[in-house]
PDB file of N, CA and C in Angstrom:
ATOM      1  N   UNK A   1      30.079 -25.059   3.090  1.00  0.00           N
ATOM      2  CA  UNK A   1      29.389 -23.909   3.635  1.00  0.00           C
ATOM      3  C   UNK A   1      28.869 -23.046   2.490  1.00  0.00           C
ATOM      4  N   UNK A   2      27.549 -22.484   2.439  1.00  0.00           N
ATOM      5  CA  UNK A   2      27.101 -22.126   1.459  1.00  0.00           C
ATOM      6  C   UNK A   2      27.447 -20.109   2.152  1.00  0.00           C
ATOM      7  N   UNK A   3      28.002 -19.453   0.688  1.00  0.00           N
ATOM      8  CA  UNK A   3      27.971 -18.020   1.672  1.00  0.00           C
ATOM      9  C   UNK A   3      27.040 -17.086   0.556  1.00  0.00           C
ATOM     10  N   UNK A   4      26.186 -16.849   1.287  1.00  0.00           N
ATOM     11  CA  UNK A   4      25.194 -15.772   0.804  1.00  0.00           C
ATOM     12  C   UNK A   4      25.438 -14.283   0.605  1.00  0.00           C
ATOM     13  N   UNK A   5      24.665 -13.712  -0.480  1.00  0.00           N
ATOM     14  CA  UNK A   5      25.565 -12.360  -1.229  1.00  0.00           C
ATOM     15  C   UNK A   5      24.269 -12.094  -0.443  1.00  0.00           C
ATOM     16  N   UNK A   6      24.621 -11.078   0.580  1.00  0.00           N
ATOM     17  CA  UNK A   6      23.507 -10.542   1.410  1.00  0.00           C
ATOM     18  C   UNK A   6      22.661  -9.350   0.885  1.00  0.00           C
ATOM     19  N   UNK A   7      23.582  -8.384  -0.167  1.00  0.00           N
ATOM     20  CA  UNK A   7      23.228  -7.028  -1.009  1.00  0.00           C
ATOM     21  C   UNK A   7      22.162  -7.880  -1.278  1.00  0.00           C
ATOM     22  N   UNK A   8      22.079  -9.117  -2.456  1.00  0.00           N
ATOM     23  CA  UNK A   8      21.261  -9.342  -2.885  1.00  0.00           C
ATOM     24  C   UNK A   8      20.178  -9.897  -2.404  1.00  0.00           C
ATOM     25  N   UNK A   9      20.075 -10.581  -1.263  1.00  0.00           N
ATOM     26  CA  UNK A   9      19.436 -11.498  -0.652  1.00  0.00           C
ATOM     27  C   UNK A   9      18.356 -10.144   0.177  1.00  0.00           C
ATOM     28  N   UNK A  10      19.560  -8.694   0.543  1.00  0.00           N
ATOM     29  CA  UNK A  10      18.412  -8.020   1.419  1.00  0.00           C
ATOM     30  C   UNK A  10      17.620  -6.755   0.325  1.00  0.00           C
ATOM     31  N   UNK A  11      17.412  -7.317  -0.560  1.00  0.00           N
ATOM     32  CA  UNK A  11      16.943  -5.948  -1.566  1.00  0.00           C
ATOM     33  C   UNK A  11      15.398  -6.277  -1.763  1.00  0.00           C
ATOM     34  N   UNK A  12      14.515  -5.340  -1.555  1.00  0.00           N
ATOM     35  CA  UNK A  12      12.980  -5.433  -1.353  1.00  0.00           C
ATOM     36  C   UNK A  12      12.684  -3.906  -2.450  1.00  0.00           C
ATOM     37  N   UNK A  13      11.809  -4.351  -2.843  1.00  0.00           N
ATOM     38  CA  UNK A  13      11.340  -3.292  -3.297  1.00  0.00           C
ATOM     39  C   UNK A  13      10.873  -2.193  -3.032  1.00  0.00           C
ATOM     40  N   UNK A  14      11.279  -1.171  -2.885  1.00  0.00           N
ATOM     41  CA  UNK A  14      11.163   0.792  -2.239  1.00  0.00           C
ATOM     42  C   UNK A  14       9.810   0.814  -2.553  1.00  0.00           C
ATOM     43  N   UNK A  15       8.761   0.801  -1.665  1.00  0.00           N
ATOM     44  CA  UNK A  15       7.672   1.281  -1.905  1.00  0.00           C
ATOM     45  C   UNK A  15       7.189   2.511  -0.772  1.00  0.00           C
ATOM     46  N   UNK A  16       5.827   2.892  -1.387  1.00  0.00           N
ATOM     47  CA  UNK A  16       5.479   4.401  -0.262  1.00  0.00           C
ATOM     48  C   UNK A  16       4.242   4.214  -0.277  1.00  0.00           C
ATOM     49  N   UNK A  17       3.741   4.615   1.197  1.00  0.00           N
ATOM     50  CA  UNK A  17       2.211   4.183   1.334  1.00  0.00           C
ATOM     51  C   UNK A  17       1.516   5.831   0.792  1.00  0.00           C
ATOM     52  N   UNK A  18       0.275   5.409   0.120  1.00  0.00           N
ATOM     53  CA  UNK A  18      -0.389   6.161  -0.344  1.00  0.00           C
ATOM     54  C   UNK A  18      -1.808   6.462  -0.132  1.00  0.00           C
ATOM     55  N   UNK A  19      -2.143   7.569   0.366  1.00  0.00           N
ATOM     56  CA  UNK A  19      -3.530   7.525   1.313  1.00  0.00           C
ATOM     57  C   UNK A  19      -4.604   8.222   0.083  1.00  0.00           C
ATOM     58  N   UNK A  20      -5.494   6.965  -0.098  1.00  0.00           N
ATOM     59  CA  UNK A  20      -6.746   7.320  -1.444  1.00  0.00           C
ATOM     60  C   UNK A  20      -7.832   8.825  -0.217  1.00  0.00           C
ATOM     61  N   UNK A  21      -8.326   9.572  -1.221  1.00  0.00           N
ATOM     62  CA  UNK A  21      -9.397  10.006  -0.685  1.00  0.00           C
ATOM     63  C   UNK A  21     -10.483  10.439  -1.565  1.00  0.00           C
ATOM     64  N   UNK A  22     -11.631  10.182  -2.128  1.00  0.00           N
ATOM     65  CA  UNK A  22     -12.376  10.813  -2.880  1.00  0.00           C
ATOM     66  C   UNK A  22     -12.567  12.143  -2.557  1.00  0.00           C
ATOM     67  N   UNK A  23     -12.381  13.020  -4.040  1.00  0.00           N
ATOM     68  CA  UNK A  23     -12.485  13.999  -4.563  1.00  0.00           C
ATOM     69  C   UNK A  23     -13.624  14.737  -3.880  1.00  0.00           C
ATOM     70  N   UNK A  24     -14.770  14.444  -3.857  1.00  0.00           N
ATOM     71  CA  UNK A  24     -15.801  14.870  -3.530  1.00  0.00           C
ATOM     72  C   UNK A  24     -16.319  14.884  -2.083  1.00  0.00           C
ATOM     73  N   UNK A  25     -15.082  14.067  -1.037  1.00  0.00           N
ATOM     74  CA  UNK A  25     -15.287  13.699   0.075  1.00  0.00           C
ATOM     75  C   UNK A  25     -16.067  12.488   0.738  1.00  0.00           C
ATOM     76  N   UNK A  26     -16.994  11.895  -0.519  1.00  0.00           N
ATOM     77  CA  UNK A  26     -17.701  10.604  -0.026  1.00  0.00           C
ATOM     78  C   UNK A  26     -16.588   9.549   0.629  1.00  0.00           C
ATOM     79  N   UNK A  27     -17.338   9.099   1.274  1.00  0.00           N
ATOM     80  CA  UNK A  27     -16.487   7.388   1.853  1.00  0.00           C
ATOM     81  C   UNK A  27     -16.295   7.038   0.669  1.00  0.00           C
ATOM     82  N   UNK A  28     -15.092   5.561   0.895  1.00  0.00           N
ATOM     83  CA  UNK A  28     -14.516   4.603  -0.423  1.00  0.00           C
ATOM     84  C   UNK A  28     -14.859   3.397   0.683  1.00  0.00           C
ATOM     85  N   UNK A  29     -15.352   2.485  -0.158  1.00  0.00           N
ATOM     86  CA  UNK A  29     -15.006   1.184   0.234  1.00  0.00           C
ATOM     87  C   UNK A  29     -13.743   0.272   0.726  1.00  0.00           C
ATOM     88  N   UNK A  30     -13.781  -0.258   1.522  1.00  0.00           N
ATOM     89  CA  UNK A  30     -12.353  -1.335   1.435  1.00  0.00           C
ATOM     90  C   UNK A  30     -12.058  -2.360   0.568  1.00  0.00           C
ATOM     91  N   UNK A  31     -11.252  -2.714   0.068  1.00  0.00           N
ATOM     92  CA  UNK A  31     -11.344  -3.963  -0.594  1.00  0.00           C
ATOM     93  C   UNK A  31     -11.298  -4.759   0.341  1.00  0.00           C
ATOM     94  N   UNK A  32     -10.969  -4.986   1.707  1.00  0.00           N
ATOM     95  CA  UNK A  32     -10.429  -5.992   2.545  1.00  0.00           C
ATOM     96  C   UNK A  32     -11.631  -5.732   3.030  1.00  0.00           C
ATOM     97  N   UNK A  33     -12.186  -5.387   3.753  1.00  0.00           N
ATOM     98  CA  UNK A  33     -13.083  -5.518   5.004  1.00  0.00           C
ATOM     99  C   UNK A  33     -14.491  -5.077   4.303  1.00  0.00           C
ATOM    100  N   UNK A  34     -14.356  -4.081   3.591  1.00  0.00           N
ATOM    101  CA  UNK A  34     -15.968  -3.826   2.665  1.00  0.00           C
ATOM    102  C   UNK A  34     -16.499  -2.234   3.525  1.00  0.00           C
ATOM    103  N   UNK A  35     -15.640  -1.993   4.815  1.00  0.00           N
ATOM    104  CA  UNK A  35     -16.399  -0.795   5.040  1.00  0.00           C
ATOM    105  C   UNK A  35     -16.077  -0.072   4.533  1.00  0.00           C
ATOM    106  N   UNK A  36     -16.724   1.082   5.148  1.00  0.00           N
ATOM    107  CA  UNK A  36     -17.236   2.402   4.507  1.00  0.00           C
ATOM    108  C   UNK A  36     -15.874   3.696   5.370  1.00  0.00           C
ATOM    109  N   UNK A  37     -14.840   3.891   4.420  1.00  0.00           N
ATOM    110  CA  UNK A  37     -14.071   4.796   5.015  1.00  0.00           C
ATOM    111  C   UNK A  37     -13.682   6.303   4.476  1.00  0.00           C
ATOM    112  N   UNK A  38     -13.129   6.992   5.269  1.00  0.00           N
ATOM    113  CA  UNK A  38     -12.321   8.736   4.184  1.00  0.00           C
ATOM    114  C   UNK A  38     -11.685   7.980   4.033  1.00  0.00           C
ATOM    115  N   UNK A  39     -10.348   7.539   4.588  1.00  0.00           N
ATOM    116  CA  UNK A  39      -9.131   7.239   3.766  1.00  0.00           C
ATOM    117  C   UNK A  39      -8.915   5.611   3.368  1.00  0.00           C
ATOM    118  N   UNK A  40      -8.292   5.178   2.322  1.00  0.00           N
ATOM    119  CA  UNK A  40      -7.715   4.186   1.972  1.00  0.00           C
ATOM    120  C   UNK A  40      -6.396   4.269   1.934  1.00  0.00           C
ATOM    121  N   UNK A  41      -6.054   3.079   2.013  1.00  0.00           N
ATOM    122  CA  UNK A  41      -4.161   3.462   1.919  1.00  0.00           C
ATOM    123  C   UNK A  41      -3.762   2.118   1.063  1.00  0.00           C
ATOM    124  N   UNK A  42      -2.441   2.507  -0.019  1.00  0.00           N
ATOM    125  CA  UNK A  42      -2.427   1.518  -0.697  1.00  0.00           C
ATOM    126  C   UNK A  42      -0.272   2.028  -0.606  1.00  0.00           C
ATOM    127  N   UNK A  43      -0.052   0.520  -0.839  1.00  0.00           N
ATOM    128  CA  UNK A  43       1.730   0.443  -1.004  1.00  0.00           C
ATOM    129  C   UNK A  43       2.134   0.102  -2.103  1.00  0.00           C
ATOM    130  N   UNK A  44       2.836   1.236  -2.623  1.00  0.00           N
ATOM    131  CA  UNK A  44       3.102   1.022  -4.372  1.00  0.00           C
ATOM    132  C   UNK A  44       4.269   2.090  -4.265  1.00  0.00           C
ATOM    133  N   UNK A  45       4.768   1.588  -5.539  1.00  0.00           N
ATOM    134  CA  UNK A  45       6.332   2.287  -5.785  1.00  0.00           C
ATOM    135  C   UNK A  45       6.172   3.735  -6.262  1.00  0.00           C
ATOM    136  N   UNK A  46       5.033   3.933  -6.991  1.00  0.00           N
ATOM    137  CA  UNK A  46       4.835   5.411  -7.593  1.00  0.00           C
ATOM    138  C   UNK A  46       3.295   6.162  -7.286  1.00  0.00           C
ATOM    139  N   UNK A  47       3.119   7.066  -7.450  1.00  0.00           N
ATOM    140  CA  UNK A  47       1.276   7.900  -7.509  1.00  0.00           C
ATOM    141  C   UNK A  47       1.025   6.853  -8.298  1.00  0.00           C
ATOM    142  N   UNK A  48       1.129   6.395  -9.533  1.00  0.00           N
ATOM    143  CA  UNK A  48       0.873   6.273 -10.828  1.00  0.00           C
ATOM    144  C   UNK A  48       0.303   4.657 -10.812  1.00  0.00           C
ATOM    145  N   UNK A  49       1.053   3.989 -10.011  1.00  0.00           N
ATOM    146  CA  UNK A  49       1.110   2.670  -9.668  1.00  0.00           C
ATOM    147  C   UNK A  49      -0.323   2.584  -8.449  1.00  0.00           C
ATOM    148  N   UNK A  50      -0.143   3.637  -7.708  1.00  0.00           N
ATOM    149  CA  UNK A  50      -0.850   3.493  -6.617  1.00  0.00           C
ATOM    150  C   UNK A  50      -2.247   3.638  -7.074  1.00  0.00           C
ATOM    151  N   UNK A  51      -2.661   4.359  -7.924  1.00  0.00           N
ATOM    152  CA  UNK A  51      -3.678   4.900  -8.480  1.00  0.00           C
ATOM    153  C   UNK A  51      -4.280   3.787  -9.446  1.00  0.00           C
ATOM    154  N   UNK A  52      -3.415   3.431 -10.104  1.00  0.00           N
ATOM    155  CA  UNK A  52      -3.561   2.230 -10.611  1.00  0.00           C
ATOM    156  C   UNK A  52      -4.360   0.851 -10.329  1.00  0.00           C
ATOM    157  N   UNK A  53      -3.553   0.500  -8.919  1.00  0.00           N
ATOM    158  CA  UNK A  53      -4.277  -0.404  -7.791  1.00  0.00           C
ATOM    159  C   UNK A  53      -5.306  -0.209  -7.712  1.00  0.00           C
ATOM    160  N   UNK A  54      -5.557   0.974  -6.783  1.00  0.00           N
ATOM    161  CA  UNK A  54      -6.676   1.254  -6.350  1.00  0.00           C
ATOM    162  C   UNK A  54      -7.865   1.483  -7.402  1.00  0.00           C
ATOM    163  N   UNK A  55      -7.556   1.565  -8.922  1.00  0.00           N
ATOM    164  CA  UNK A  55      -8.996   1.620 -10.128  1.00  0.00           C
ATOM    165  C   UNK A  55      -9.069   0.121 -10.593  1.00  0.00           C
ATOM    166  N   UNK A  56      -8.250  -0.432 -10.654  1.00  0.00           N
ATOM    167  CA  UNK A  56      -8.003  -1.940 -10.767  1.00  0.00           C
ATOM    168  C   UNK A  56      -8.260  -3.186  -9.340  1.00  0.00           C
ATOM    169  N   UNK A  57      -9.115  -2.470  -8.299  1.00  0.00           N
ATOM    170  CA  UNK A  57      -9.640  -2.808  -7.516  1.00  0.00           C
ATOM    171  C   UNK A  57      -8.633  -3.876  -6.444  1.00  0.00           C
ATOM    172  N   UNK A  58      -7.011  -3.658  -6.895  1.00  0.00           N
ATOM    173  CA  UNK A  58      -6.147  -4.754  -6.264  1.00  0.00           C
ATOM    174  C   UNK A  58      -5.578  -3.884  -5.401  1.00  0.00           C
ATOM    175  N   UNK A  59      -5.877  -3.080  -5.111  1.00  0.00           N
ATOM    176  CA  UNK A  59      -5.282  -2.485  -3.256  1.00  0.00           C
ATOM    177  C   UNK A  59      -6.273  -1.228  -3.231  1.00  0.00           C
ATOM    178  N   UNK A  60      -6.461  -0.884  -1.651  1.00  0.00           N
ATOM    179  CA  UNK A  60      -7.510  -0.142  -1.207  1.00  0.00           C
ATOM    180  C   UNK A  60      -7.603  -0.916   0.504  1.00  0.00           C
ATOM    181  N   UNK A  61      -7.191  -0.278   1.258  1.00  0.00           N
ATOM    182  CA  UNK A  61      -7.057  -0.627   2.345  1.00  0.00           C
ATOM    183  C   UNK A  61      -7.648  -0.143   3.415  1.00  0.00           C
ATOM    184  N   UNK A  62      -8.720  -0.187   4.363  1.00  0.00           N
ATOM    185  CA  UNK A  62      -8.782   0.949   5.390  1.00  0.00           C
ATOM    186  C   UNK A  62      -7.623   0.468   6.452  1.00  0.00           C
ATOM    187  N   UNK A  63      -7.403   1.620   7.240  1.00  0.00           N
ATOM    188  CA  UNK A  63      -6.545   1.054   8.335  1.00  0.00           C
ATOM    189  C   UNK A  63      -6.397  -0.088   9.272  1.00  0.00           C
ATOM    190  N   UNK A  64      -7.313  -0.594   9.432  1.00  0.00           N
ATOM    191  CA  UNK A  64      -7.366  -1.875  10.195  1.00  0.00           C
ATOM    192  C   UNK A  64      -7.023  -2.688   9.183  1.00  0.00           C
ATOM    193  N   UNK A  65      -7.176  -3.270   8.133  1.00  0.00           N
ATOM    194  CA  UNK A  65      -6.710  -4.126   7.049  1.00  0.00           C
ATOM    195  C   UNK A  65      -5.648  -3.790   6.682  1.00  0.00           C
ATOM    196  N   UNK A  66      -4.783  -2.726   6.564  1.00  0.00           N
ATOM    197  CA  UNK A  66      -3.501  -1.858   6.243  1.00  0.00           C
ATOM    198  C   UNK A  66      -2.794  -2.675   6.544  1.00  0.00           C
ATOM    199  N   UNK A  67      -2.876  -2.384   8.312  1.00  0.00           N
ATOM    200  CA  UNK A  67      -2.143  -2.860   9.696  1.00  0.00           C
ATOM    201  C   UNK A  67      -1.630  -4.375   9.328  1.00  0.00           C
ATOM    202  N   UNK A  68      -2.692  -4.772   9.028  1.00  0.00           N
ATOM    203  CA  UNK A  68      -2.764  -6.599   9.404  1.00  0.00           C
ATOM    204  C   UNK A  68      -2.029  -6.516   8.340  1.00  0.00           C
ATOM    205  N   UNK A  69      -2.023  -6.267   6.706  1.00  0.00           N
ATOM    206  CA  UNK A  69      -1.483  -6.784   5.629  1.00  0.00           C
ATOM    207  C   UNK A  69      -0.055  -6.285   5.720  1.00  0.00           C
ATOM    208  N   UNK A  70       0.087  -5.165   6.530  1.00  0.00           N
ATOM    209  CA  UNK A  70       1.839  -4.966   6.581  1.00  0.00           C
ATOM    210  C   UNK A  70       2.410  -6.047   7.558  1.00  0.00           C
ATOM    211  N   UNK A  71       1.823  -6.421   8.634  1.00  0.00           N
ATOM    212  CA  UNK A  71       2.176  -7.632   9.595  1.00  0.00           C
ATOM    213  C   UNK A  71       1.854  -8.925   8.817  1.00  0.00           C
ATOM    214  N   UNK A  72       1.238  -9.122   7.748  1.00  0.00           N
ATOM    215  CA  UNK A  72       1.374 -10.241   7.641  1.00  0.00           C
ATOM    216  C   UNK A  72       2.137 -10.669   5.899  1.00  0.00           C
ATOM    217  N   UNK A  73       2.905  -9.457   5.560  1.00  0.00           N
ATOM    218  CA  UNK A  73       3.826  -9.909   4.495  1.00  0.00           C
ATOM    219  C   UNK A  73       4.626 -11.063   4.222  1.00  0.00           C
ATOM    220  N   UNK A  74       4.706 -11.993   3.878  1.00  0.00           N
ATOM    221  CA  UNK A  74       5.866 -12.851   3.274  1.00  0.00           C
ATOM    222  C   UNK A  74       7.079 -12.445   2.724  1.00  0.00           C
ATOM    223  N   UNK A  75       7.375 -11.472   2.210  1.00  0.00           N
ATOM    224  CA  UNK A  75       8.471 -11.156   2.403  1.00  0.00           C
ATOM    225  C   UNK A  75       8.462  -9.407   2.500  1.00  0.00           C
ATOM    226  N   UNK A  76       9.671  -9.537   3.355  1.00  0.00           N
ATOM    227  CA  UNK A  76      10.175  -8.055   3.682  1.00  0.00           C
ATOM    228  C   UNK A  76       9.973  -6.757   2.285  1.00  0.00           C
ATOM    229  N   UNK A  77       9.519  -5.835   2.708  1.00  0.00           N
ATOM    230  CA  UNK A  77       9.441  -4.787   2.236  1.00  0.00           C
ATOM    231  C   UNK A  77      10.254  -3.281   2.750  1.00  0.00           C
ATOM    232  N   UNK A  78      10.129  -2.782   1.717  1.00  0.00           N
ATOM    233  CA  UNK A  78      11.243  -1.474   2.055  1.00  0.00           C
ATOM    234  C   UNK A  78      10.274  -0.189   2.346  1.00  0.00           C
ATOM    235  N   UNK A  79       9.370   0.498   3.202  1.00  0.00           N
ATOM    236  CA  UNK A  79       8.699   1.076   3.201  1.00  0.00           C
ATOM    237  C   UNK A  79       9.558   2.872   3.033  1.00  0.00           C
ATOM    238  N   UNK A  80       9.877   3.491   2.097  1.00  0.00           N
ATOM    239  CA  UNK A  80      10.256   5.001   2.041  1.00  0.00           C
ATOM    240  C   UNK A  80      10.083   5.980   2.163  1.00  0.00           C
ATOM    241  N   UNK A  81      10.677   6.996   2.578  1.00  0.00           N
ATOM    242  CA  UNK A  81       9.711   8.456   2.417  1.00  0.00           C
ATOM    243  C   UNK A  81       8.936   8.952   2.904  1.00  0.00           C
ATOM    244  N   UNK A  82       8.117  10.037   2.247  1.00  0.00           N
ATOM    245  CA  UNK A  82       6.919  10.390   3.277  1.00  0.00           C
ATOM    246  C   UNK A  82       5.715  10.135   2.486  1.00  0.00           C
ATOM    247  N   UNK A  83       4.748   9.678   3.092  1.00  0.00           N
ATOM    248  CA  UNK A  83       3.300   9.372   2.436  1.00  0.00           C
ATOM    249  C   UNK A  83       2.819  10.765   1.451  1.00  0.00           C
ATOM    250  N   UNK A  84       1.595  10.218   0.272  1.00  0.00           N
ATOM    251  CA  UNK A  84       0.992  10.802  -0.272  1.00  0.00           C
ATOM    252  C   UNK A  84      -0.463  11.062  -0.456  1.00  0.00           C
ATOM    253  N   UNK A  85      -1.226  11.799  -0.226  1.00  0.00           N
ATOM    254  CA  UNK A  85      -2.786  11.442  -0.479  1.00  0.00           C
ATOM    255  C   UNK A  85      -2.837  11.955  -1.778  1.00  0.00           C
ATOM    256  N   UNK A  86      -3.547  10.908  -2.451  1.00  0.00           N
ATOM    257  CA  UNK A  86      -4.429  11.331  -3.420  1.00  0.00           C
ATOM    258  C   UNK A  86      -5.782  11.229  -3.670  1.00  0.00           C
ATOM    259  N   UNK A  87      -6.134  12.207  -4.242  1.00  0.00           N
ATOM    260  CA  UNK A  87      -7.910  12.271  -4.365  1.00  0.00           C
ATOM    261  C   UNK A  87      -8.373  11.850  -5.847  1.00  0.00           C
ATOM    262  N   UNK A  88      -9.153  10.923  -5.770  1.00  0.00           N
ATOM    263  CA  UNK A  88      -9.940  10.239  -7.013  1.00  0.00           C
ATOM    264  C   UNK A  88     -11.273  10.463  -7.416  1.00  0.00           C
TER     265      UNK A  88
END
């Protein structure tokens, strides 16, 4: 019988969703879908990280693409806290 250390087996990484908004109020693009939105939302462990993503063009989400990419994770995530907007 194989017995599994479950601490370890259930540990995901603490991340916090982070809602992009340009500074100036223009729409942002999606990376997923290409429209034209106010908010983006991206899942990252810090502002710093999140901000990151989103200038490095690897997360930027509108809500309908959000949705789907949290339903369609491969593995479990730890979602924390309370959200942040930031303006770019």
């Amino acid at each position: 019988m194989v017995e599994i250390n479950r601490n370890t087996y259930n540990k995901a990484p603490e991340k916090r969703v982070f809602r992009i908004r340009d500074g100036n109020g223009d729409d942002l693009k999606c990376y997923g879908c290409g429209w034209r939105v106010t908010n983006l939302y991206v899942l990252a462990t810090s502002k710093s990280e999140a901000i990151s993503l989103y200038q490095s063009k690897d997360a930027g989400l509108c809500g309908d693409c959000f949705s789907e990419m949290l339903m369609e994770l491969s593995s479990p995530e730890t979602i924390i806290g309370q959200g942040e907007t930031i303006k770019v």
